[in-house]
Protein backbone atom coordinates (compact mmCIF):
# COMPACT_ATOMS: atom_id res chain seq x y z
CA UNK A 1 0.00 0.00 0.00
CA UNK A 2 2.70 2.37 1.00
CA UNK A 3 4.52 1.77 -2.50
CA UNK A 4 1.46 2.14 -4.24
CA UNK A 5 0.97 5.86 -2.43
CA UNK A 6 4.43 6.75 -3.46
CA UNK A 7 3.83 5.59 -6.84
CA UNK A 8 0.92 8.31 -7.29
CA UNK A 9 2.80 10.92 -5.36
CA UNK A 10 5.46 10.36 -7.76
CA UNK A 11 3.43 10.67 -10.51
CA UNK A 12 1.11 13.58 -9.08
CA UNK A 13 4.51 15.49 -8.93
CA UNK A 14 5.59 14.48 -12.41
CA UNK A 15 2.16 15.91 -13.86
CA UNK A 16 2.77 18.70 -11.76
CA UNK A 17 6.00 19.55 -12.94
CA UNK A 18 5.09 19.02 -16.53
CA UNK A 19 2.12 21.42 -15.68
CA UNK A 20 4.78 24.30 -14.55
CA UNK A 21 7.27 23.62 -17.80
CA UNK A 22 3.98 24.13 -20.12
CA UNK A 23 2.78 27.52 -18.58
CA UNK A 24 6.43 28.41 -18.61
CA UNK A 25 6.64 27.46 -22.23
CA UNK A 26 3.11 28.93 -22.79
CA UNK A 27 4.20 31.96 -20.98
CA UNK A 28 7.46 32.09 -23.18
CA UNK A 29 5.51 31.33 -26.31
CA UNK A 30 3.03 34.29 -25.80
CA UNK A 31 6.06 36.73 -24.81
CA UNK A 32 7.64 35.32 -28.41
CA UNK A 33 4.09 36.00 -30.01
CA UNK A 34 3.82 39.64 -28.51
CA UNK A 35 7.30 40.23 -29.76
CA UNK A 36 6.60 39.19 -33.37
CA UNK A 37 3.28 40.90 -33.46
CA UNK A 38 4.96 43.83 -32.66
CA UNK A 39 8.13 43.44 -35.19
CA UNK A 40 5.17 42.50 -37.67
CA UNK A 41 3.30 45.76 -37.20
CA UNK A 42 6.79 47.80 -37.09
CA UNK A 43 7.39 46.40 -40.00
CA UNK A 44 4.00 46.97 -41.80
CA UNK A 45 3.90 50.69 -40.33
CA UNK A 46 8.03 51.06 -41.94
CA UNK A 47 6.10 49.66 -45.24
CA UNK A 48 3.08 52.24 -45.44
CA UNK A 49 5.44 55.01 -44.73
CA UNK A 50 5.35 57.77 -47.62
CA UNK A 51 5.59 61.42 -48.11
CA UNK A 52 2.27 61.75 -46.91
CA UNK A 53 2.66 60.39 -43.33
CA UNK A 54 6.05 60.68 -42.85
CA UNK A 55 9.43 62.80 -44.06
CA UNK A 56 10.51 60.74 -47.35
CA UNK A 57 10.43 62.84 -49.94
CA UNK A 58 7.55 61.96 -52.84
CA UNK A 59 9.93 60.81 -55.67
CA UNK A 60 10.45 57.38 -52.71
CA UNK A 61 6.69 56.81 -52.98
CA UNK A 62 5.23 53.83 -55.52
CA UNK A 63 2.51 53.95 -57.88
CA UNK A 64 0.25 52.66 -54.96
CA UNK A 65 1.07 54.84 -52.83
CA UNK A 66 0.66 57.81 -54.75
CA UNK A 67 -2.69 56.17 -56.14
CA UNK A 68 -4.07 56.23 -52.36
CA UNK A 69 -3.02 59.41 -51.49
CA UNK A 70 -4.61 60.83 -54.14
CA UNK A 71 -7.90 58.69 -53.33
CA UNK A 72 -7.54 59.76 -49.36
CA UNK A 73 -7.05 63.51 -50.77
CA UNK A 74 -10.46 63.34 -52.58
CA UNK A 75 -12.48 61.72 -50.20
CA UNK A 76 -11.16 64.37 -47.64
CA UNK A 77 -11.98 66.99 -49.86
CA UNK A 78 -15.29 66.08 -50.22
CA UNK A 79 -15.87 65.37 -47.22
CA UNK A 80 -14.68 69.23 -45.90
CA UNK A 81 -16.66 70.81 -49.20
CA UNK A 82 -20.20 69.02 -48.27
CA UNK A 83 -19.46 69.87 -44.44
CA UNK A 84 -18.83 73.66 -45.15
CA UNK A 85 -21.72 73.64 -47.96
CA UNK A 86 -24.32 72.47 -45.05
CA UNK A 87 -22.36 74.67 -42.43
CA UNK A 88 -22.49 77.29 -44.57
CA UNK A 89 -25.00 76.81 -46.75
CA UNK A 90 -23.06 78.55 -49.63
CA UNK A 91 -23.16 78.59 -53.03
CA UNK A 92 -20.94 76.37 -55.38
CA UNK A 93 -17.96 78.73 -57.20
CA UNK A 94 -17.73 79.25 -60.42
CA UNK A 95 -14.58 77.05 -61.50
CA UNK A 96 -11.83 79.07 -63.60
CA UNK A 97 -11.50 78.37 -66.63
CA UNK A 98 -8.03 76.97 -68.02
CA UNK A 99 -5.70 79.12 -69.72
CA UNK A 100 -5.41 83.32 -69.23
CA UNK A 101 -7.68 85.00 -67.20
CA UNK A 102 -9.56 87.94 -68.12
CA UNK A 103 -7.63 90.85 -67.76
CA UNK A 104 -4.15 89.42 -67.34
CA UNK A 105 -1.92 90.96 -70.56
CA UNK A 106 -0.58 87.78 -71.04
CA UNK A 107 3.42 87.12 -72.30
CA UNK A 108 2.43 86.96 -76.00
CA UNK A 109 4.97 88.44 -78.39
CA UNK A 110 4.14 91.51 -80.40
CA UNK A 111 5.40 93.54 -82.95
CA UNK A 112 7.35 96.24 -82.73
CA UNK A 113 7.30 99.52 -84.28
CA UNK A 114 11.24 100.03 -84.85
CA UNK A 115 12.49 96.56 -85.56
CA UNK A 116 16.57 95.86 -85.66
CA UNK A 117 16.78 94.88 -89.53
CA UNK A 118 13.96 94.70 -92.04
CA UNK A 119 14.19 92.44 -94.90
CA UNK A 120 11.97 92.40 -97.64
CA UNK A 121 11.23 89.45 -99.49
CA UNK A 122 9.44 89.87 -103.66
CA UNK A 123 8.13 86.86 -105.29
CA UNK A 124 9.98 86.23 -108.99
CA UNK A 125 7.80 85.30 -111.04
CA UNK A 126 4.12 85.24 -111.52
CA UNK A 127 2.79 81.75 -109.97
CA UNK A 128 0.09 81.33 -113.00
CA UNK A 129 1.64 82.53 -115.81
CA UNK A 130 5.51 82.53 -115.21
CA UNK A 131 5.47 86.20 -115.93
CA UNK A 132 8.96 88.51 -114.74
CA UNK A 133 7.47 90.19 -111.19
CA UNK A 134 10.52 92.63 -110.88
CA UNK A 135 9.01 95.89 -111.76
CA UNK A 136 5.48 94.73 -110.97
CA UNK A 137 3.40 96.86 -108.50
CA UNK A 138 3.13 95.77 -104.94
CA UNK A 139 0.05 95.37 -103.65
CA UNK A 140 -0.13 94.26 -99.97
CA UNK A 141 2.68 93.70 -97.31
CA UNK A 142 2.06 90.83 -95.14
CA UNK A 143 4.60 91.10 -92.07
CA UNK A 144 6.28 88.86 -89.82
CA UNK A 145 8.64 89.39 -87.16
CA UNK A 146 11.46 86.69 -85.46
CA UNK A 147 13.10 87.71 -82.33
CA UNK A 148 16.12 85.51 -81.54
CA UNK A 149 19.25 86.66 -79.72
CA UNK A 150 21.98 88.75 -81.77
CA UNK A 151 25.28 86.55 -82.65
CA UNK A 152 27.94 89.08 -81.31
CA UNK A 153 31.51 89.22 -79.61
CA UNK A 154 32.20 90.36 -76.14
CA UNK A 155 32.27 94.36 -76.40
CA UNK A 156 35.65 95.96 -75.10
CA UNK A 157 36.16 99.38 -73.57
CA UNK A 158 39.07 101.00 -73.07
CA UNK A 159 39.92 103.25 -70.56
CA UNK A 160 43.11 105.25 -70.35
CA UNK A 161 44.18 106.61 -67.29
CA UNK A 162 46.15 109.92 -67.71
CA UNK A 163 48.56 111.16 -65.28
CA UNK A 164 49.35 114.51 -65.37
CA UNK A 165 51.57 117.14 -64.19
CA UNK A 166 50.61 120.30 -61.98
CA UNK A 167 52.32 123.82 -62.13
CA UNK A 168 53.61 123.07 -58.76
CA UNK A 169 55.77 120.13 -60.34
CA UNK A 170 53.33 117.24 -58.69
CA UNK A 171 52.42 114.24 -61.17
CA UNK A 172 48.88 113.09 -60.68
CA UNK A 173 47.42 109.98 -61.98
CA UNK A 174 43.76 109.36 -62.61
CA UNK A 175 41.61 106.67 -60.95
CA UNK A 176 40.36 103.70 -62.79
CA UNK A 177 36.62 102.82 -62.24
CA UNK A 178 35.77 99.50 -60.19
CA UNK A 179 35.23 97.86 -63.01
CA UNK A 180 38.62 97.72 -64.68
CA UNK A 181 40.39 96.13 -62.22
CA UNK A 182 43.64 94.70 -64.61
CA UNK A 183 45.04 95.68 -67.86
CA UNK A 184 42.38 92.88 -69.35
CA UNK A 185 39.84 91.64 -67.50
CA UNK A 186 35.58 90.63 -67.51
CA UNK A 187 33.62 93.47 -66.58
CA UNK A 188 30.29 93.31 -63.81
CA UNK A 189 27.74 91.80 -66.80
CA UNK A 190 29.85 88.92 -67.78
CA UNK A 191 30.58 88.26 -64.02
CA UNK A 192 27.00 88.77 -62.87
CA UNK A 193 26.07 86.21 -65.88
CA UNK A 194 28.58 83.90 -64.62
CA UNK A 195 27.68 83.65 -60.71
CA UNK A 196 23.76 84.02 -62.24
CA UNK A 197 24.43 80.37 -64.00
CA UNK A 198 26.09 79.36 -60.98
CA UNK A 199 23.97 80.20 -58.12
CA UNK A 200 20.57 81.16 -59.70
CA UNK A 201 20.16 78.46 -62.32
CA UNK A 202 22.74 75.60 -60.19
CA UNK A 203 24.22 74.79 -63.34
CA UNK A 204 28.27 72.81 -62.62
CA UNK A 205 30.63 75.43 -63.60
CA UNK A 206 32.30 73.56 -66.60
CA UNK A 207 28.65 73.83 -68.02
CA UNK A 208 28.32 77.26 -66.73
CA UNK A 209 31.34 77.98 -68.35
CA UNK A 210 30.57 76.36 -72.08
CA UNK A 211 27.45 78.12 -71.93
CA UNK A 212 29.05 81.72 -71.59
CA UNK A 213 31.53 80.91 -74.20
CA UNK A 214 29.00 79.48 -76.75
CA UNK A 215 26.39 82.04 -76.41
CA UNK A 216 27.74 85.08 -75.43
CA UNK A 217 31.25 84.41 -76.43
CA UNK A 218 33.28 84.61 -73.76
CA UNK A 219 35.70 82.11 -73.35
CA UNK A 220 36.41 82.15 -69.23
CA UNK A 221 38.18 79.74 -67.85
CA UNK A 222 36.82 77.31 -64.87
CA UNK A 223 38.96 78.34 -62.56
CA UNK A 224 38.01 82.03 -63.19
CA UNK A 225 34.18 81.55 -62.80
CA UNK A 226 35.06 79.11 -59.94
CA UNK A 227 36.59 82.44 -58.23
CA UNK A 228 33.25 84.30 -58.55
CA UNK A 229 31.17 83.10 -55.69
CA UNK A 230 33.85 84.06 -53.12
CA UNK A 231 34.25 87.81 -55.13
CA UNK A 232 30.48 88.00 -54.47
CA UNK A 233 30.35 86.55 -51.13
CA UNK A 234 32.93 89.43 -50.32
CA UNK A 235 30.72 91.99 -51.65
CA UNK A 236 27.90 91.41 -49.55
CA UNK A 237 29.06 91.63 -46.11
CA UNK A 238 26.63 94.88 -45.76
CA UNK A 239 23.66 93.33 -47.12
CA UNK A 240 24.49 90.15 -44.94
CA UNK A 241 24.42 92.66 -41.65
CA UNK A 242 21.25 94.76 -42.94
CA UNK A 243 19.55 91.32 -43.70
CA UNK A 244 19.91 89.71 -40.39
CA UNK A 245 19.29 92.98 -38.55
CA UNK A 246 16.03 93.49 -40.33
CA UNK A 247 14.77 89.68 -39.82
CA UNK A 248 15.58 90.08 -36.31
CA UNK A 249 12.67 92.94 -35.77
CA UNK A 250 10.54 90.71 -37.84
CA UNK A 251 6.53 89.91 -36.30
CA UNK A 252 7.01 86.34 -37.67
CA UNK A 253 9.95 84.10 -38.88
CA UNK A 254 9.81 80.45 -40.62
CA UNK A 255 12.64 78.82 -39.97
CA UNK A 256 13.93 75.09 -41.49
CA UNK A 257 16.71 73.45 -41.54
CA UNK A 258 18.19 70.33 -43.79
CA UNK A 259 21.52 68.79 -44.93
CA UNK A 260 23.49 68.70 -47.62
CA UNK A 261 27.47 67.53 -48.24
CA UNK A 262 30.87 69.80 -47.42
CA UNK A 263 33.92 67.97 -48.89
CA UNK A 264 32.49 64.76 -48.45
CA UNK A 265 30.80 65.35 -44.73
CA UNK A 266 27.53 66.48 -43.56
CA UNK A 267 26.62 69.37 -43.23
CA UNK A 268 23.69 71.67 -42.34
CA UNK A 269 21.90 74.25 -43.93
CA UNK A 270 19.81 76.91 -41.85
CA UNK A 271 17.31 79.37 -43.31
CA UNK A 272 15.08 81.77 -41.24
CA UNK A 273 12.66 83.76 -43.90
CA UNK A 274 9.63 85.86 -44.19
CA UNK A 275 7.44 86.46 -47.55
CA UNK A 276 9.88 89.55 -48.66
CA UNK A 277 13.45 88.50 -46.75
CA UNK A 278 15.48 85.23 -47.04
CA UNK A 279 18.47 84.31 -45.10
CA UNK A 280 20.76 81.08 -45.66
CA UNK A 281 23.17 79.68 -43.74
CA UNK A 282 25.75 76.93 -43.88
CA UNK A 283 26.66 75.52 -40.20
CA UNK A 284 28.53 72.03 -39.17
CA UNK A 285 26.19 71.76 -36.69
CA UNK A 286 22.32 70.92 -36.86
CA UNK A 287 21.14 71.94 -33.15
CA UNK A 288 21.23 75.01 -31.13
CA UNK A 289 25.09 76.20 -31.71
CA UNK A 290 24.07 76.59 -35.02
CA UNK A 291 20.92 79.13 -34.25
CA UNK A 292 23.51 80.65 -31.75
CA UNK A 293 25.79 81.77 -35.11
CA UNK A 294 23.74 82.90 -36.94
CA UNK A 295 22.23 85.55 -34.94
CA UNK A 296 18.84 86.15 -35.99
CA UNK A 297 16.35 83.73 -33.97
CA UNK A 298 18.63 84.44 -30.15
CA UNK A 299 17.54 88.20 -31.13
CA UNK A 300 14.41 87.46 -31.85
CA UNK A 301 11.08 88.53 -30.52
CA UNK A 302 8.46 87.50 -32.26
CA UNK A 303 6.32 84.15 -33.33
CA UNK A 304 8.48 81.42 -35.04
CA UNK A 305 6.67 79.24 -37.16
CA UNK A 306 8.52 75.63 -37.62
CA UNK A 307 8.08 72.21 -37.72
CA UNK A 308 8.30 71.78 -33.99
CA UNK A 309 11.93 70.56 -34.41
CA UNK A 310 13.62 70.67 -30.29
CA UNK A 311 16.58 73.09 -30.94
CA UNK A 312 13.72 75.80 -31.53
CA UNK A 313 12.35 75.71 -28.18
CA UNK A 314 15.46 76.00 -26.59
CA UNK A 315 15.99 79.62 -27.24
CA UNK A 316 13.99 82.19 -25.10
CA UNK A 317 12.23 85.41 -26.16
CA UNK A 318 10.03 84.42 -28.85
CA UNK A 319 6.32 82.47 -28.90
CA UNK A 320 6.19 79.58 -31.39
CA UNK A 321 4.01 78.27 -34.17
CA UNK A 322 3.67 75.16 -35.30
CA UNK A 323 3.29 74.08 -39.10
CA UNK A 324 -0.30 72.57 -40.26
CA UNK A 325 1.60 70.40 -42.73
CA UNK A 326 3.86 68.34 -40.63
CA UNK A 327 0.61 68.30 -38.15
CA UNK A 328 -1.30 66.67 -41.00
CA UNK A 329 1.30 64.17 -42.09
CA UNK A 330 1.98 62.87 -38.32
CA UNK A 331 -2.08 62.93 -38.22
CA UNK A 332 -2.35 60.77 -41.45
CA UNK A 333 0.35 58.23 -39.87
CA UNK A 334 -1.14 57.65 -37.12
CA UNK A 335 -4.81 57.37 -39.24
CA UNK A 336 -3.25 54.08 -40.70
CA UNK A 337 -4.12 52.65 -37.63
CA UNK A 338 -7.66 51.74 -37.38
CA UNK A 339 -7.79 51.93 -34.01
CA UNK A 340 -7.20 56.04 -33.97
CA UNK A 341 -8.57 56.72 -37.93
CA UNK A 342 -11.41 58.25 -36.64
CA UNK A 343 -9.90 60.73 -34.32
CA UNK A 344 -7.46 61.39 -35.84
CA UNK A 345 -9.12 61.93 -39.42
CA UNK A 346 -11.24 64.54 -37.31
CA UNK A 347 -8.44 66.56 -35.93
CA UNK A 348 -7.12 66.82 -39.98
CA UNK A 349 -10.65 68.14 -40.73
CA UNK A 350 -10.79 70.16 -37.81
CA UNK A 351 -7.67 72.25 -38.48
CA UNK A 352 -7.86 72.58 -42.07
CA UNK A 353 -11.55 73.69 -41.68
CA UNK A 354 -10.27 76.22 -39.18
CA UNK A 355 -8.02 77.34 -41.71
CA UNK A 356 -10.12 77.79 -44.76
CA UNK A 357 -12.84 79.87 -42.53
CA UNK A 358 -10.16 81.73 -41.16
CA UNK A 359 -9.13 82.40 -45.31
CA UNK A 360 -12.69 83.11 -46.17
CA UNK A 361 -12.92 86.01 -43.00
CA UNK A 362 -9.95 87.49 -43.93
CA UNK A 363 -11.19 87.56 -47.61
CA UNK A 364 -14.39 89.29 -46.53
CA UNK A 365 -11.91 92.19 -44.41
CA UNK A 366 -12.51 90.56 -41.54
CA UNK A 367 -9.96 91.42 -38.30
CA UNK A 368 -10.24 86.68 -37.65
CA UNK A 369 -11.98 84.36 -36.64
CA UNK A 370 -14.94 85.61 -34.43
CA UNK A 371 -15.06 85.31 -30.71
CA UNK A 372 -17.60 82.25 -31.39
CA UNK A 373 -16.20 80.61 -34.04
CA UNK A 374 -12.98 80.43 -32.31
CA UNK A 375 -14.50 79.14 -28.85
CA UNK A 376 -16.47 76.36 -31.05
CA UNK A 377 -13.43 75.54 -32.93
CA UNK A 378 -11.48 75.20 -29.32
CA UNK A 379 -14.29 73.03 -27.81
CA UNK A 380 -14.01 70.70 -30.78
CA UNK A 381 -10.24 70.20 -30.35
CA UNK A 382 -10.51 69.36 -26.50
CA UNK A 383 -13.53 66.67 -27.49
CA UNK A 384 -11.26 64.91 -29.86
CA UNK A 385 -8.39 64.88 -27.74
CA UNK A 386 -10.16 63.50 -24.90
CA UNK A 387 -11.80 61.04 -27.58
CA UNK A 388 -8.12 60.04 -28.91
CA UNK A 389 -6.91 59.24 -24.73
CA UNK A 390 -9.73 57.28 -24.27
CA UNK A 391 -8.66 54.85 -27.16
CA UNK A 392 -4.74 54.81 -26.40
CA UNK A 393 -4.25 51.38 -24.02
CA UNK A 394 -2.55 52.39 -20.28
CA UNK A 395 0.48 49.81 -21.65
CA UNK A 396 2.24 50.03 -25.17
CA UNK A 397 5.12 48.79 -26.58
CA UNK A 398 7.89 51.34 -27.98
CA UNK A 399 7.22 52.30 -31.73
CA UNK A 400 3.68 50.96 -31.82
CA UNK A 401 0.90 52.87 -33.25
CA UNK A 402 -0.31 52.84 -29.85
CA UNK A 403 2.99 54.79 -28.85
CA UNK A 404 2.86 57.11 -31.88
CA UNK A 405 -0.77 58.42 -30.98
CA UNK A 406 -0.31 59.06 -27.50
CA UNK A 407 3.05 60.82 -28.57
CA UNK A 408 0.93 63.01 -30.88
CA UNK A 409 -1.85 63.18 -28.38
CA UNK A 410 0.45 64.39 -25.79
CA UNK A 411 1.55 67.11 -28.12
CA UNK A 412 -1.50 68.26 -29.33
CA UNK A 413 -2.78 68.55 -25.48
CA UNK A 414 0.35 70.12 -24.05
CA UNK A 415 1.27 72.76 -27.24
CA UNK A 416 -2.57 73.21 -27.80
CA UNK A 417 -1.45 77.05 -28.07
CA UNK A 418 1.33 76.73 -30.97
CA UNK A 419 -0.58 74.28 -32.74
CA UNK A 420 -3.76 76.45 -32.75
CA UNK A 421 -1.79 79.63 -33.35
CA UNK A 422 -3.05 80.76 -36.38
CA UNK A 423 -6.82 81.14 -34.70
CA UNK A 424 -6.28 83.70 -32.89
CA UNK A 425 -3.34 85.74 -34.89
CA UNK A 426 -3.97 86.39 -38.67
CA UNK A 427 -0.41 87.28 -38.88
CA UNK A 428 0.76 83.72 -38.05
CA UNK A 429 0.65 81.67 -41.57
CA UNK A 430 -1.08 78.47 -40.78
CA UNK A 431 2.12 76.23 -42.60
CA UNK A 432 5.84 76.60 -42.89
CA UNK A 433 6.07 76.14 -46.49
CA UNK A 434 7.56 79.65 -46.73
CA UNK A 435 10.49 77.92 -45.73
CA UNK A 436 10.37 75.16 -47.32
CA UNK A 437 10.61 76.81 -50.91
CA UNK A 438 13.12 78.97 -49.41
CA UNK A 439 15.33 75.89 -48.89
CA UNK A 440 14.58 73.52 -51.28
CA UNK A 441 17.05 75.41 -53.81
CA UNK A 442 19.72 74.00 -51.49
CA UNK A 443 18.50 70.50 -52.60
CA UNK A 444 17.97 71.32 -56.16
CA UNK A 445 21.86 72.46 -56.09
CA UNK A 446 23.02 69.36 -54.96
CA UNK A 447 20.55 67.40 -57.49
CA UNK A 448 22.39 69.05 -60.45
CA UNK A 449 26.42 70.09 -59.05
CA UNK A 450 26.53 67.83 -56.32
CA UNK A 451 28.27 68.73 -52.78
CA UNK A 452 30.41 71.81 -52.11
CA UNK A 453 34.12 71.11 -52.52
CA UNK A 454 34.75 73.72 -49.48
CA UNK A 455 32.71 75.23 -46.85
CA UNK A 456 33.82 78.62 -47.31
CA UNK A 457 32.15 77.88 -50.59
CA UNK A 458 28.91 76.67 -49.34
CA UNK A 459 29.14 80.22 -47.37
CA UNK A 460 29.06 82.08 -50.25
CA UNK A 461 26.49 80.27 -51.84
CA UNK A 462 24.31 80.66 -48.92
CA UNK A 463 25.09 84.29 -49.52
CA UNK A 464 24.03 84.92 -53.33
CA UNK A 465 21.10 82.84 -52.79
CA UNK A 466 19.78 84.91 -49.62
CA UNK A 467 20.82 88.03 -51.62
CA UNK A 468 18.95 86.56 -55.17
CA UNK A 469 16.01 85.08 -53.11
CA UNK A 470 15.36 88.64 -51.53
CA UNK A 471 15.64 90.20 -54.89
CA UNK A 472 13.24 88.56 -56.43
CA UNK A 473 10.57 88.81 -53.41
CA UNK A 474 10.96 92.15 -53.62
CA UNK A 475 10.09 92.05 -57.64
CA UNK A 476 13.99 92.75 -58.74
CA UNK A 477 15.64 90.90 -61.61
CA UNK A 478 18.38 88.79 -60.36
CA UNK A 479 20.89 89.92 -62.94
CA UNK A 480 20.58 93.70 -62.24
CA UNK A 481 21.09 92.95 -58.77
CA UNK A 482 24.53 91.16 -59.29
CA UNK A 483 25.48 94.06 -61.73
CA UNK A 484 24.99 96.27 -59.26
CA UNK A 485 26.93 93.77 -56.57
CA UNK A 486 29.91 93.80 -59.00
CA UNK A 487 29.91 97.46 -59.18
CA UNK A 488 30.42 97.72 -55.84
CA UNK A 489 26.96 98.79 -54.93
CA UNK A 490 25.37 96.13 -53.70
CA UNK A 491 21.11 96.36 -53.61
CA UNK A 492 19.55 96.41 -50.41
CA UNK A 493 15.65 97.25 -50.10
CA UNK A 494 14.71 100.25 -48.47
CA UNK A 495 12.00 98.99 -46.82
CA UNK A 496 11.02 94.97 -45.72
CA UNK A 497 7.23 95.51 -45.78
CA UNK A 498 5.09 95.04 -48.67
């Protein structure tokens, strides 16, 4: 009997045993399952990423991709026009037509009055009866005019300097003007051409450099045009100071950032802009040393709008903005979820709506948005961020969507005033695509001449382009404005308001 007892115990304990190795295997399996759920929807959240809901750039999206964004786009957009047409109750627009637009003059050529050269053309002979035409009477003039460019050399000017002698036995010699700097050298036009081609139109300078000496026939030398960008740079050490001085008392500043190569290493490119004023700079830093150089945002007083990037809130003195477009891309990744579409798809509406009524006040020379509409469009934002808590789980694993929504949640809650900015100040532009363009010349440089061999070099392009950007703002042509920089007179606005 006893043997038989221990027999059971023995088994009793076996079975128990194997009961604790299979919850600890179960337990182990489930902690594997978690993990690959997790790696599966990393994975599948890395996959749907596009320039929609994230920072690649659009030429990284495929066909699909771009296919559903452009669904997603027009079901949003119907969606906002049938909720402001019963909000609203207004009329449907009148679409413009393609093409020019009634009263705009157009860029048509037309004759001139006074042309260059005027060659007449007489037929020969009669085209019936093969009759001599030479003394015949003329009877109509139909007329046709080609304008091309004129074939022509370089033109040279001389200029003699004289030295002479006074009555009191002094020899004086006379001054040379800026221009002729050696006994033969380019003057300002085929210098502002060259730097033009280099830093306007990004072309490589052995291209820049067959251009000037096929079309305008001047047959520079790489090394020469090469030199230009540093000769300009030099020149516009006043416009530099007046430019950063004048941004600095600026009501509101955009302000990017984004990389691009120095000799081989990366390096960063800064701009702080407004609609009439663009500043670059080239910095081996990204964060706040950077900022610190370039002395415009640490002086500073009043609303930066940005993409929300840290460095920016670590300087003092100024309130902040933050850009509707990166709002609506983080929005629209965190919409892939299921889980938080619905929220999150009503935040997107909610802001852009409070844009475009904001748009249509302002339009109708309105001072905003009223007292009510903003205080509706406030209670709305508070309902869906309580309605976006209530969805994310107490526990979630790092890089979940989960994660990501209360990440953007949190934000939305705690910079409620930055995001929602452009409510309650008209001046505030709801997006920081001012800087955006303002930058994206950096990239297109780099598309087409690849990096900067020198940072000194990458200087002084950041200095043509803030002194061309500004130019053209401000309705100047770019090439008068380097004439007058290689003249010695460089241009600098009298004024930075509209």
């Amino acid at each position: 009997m006893a043997s038989e007892l221990d027999r059971l115990r023995a088994e009793n304990e076996a079975l128990r045993q194997a009961v604790l190795d299979r919850d600890t295997q179960l337990a182990a399996l489930k902690a594997a399952l978690a993990a690959l759920e997790a790696e599966v929807e990393r994975l599948g959240r890395e996959i749907s990423r596009h320039s929609g809901n994230s920072g690649k750039p659009p030429s990284a999206d495929t066909i699909s991709q771009r296919q559903a964004q452009n669904e997603k786009r027009q079901s949003r957009a119907e969606r906002r026009r049938r909720a402001r047409e019963q909000a609203k109750k207004l009329a449907e627009r009148p679409k413009r037509k393609p093409g020019k637009q009634p009263g705009d003059p157009g860029t048509t050529l037309r004759q001139v009055a006074d042309p260059d050269t005027v060659l007449c053309h007489a037929p020969g002979c009669c085209d019936r009866c093969g009759g001599d035409l030479a003394a015949a009477e003329v009877t109509d003039v139909e007329v046709r005019q080609v304008f091309d460019l004129p074939r022509q050399g370089l033109e040279v000017t001389e200029h003699r300097g004289e030295t002479r002698r006074c009555g009191c036995g002094r020899a004086t010699k006379a001054a040379f003007p800026a221009a002729a700097r050696a006994a033969t050298c380019y003057g300002p036009l085929v210098r502002a051409v060259g730097v033009y081609l280099i830093a306007g139109q990004h072309l490589p300078v052995a291209r820049a450099a067959e251009l000037l000496a096929q079309v305008c026939a001047a047959p520079v030398s790489t090394g020469w045009l090469a030199g230009l960008a540093a000769e300009a740079g030099a020149g516009l050490g006043d416009f530099t100071d007046w430019l950063k001085a004048t941004l600095t008392a600026e009501d509101v500043l955009h302000a990017d950032e984004t990389s691009a190569r120095v000799s081989g290493a990366v390096f960063w490119f800064h701009v702080a802009c407004t609609d009439l004023l663009t500043f670059l700079d080239c910095h081996e830093k990204r964060g706040a040393k950077a900022l610190e150089d370039m002395a415009v945002l640490p002086l500073f007083r009043g609303v930066l709008v940005s993409d929300g990037w840290k460095p920016y809130w670590t300087l003092d003195g100024f309130d902040h903005a933050l850009c509707l477009s990166h709002l609506l891309r983080d929005l629209a990744a965190v919409a892939e979820s299921h889980r938080h579409q619905a929220w999150a798809d009503a935040m997107a509406d909610l802001l852009v709506e409070a844009k475009n009524t904001l748009a249509e006040r302002l339009a109708a020379d309105h001072a905003g948005l009223s007292a009510s509409q903003h205080k509706a469009f406030k209670a709305r934002y508070t309902t869906i961020i309580t309605q976006g808590k209530a969805l994310v789980p107490a526990r979630h694993q790092p890089g979940s969507a989960n994660r990501e929504a209360h990440n953007l949640l949190a934000r939305l809650e705690t910079q409620a005033d930055e995001v929602t900015r452009y409510w309650s100040d008209p001046r505030v532009p709801a997006t920081n695509n001012q800087a955006e363009r303002d930058l994206r010349m950096v990239k297109i440089q780099r598309k087409i001449s690849g990096y900067f061999r020198t940072f000194q070099g990458a200087k002084d392009y950041c200095a043509i382009r803030s002194y061309l950007q500004t130019a053209t703002k401000h309705g100047k042509p770019r090439l008068d404005v380097l004439v007058a920089l290689f003249n010695g007179q460089p241009w600098i606005p009298n004024t930075a308001s509209p």
